[in-house]
Protein backbone atom coordinates (compact mmCIF):
# COMPACT_ATOMS: atom_id res chain seq x y z
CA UNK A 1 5.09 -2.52 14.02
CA UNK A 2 2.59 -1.59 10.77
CA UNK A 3 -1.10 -1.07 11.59
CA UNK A 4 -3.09 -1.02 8.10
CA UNK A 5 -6.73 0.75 8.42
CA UNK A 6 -9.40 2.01 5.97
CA UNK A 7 -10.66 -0.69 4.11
CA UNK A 8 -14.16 -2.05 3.38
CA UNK A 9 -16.97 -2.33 0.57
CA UNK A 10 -17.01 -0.27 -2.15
CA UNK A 11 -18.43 0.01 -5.72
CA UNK A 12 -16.47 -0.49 -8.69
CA UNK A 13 -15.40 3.32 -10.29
CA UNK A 14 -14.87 4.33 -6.79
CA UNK A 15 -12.27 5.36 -4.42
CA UNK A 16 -11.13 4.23 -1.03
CA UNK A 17 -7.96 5.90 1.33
CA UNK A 18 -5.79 3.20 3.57
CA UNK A 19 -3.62 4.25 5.78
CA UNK A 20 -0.63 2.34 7.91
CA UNK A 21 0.77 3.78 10.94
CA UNK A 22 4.36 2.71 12.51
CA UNK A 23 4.50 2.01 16.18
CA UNK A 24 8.12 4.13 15.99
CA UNK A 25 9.56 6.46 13.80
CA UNK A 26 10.06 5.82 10.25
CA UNK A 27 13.76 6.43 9.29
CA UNK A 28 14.36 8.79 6.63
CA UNK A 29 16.25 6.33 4.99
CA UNK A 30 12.90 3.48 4.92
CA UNK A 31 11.08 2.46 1.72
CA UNK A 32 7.37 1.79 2.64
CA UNK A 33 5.68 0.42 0.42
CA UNK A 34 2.16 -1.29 -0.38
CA UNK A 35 1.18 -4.97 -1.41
CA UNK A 36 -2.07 -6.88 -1.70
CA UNK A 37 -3.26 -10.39 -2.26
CA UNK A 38 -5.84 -11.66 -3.56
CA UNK A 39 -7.45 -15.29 -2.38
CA UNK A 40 -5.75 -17.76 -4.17
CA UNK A 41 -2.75 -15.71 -5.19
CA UNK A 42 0.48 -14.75 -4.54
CA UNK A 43 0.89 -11.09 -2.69
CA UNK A 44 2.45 -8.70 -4.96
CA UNK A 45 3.41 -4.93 -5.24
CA UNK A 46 1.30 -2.08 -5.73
CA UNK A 47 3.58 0.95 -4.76
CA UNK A 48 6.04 2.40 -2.85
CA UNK A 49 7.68 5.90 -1.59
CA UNK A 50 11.12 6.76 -0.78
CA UNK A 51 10.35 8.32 3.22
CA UNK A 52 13.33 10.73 2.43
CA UNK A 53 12.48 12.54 -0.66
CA UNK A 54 8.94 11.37 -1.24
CA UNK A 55 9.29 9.93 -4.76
CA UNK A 56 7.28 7.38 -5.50
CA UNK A 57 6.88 4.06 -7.99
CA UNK A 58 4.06 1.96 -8.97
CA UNK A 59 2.53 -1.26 -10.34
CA UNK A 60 1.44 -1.11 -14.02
CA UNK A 61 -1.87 -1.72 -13.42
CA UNK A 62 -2.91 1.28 -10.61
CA UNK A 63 -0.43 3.87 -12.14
CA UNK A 64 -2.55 7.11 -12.72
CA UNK A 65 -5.12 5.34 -9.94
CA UNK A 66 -3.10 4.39 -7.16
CA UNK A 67 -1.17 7.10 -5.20
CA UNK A 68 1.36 6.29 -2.19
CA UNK A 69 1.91 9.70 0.00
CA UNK A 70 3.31 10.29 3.62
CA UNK A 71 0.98 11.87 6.17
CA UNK A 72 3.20 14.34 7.63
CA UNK A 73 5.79 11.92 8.13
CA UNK A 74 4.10 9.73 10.78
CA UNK A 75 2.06 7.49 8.70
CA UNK A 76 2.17 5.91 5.15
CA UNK A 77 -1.25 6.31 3.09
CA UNK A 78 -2.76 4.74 0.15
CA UNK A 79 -5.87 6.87 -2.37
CA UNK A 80 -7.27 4.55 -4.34
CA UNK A 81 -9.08 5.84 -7.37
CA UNK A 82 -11.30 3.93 -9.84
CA UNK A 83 -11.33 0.89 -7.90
CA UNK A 84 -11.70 -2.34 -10.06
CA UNK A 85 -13.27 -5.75 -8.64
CA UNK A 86 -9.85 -7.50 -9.36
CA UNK A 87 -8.94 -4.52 -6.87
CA UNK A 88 -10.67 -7.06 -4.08
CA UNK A 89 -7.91 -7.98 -1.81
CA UNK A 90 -5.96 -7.89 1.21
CA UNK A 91 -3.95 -5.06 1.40
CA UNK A 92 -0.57 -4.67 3.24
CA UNK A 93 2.09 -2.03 4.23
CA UNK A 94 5.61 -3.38 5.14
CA UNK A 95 9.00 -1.58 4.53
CA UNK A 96 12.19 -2.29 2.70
CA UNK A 97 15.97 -0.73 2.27
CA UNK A 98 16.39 -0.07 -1.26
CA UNK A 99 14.16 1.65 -3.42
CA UNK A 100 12.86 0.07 -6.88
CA UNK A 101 12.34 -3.23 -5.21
CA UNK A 102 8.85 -4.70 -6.18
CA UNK A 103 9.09 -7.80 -4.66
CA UNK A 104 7.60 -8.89 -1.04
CA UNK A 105 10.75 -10.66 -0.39
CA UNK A 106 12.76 -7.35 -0.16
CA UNK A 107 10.43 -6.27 2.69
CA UNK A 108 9.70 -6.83 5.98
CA UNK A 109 8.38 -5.44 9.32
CA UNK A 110 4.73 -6.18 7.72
CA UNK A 111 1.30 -5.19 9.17
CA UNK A 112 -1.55 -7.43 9.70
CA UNK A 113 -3.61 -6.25 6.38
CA UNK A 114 -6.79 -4.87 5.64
CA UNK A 115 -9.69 -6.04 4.04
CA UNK A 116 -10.71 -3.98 0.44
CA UNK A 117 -13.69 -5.91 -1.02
CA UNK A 118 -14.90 -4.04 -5.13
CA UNK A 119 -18.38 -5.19 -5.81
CA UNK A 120 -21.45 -3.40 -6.71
């Protein structure tokens, strides 16, 4: 089980940390990886880190902002850096088996979300 934590209000230009513990361990051999959706929308990929080796790939639109890191191995986190209000969504930590995949159909074992609301 995925618990997601750290969201809230924040102004746009800012910065915000999630972070998504597992219940168990996380196998070496797990992708985790990050979504969000928006109201309206359909959920899609922000980024993603190979538990292993700790290489990491990203959305377009957050690379350079967005960065996906492991907390000493026991939880997946999520530094979000010059936050944008089309940044306003719910965000989500699940986990996949193969690395590259970008879409939420390749993951699973997803948390509840938490809320991340840009607005000045």
């Amino acid at each position: 089980q995925l618990v997601e934590s750290g969201g809230g209000l924040v102004q746009p230009g800012g910065s915000l940390r999630l972070s998504c513990a597992a219940s168990g361990r996380i196998f070496s051999s797990a992708i985790m990886g990050w979504f969000r959706q928006a109201p309206g929308k359909a959920r899609e990929f922000v980024g993603a880190i190979r538990w292993s080796r700790g290489d990491t790939y990203y959305a377009d639109d957050v690379k350079g902002r967005f960065t996906v890191a492991r907390d000493d191995y026991k939880a997946l986190s999520l530094q979000m850096n010059d936050l944008k209000p089309e940044g306003t969504a719910v965000y989500y930590c699940a986990r996949s088996a193969q690395y590259g995949s970008a879409r939420a159909t390749g993951f699973g074992s997803w948390g509840r979300g938490t809320q991340v609301t840009v607005s000045s």
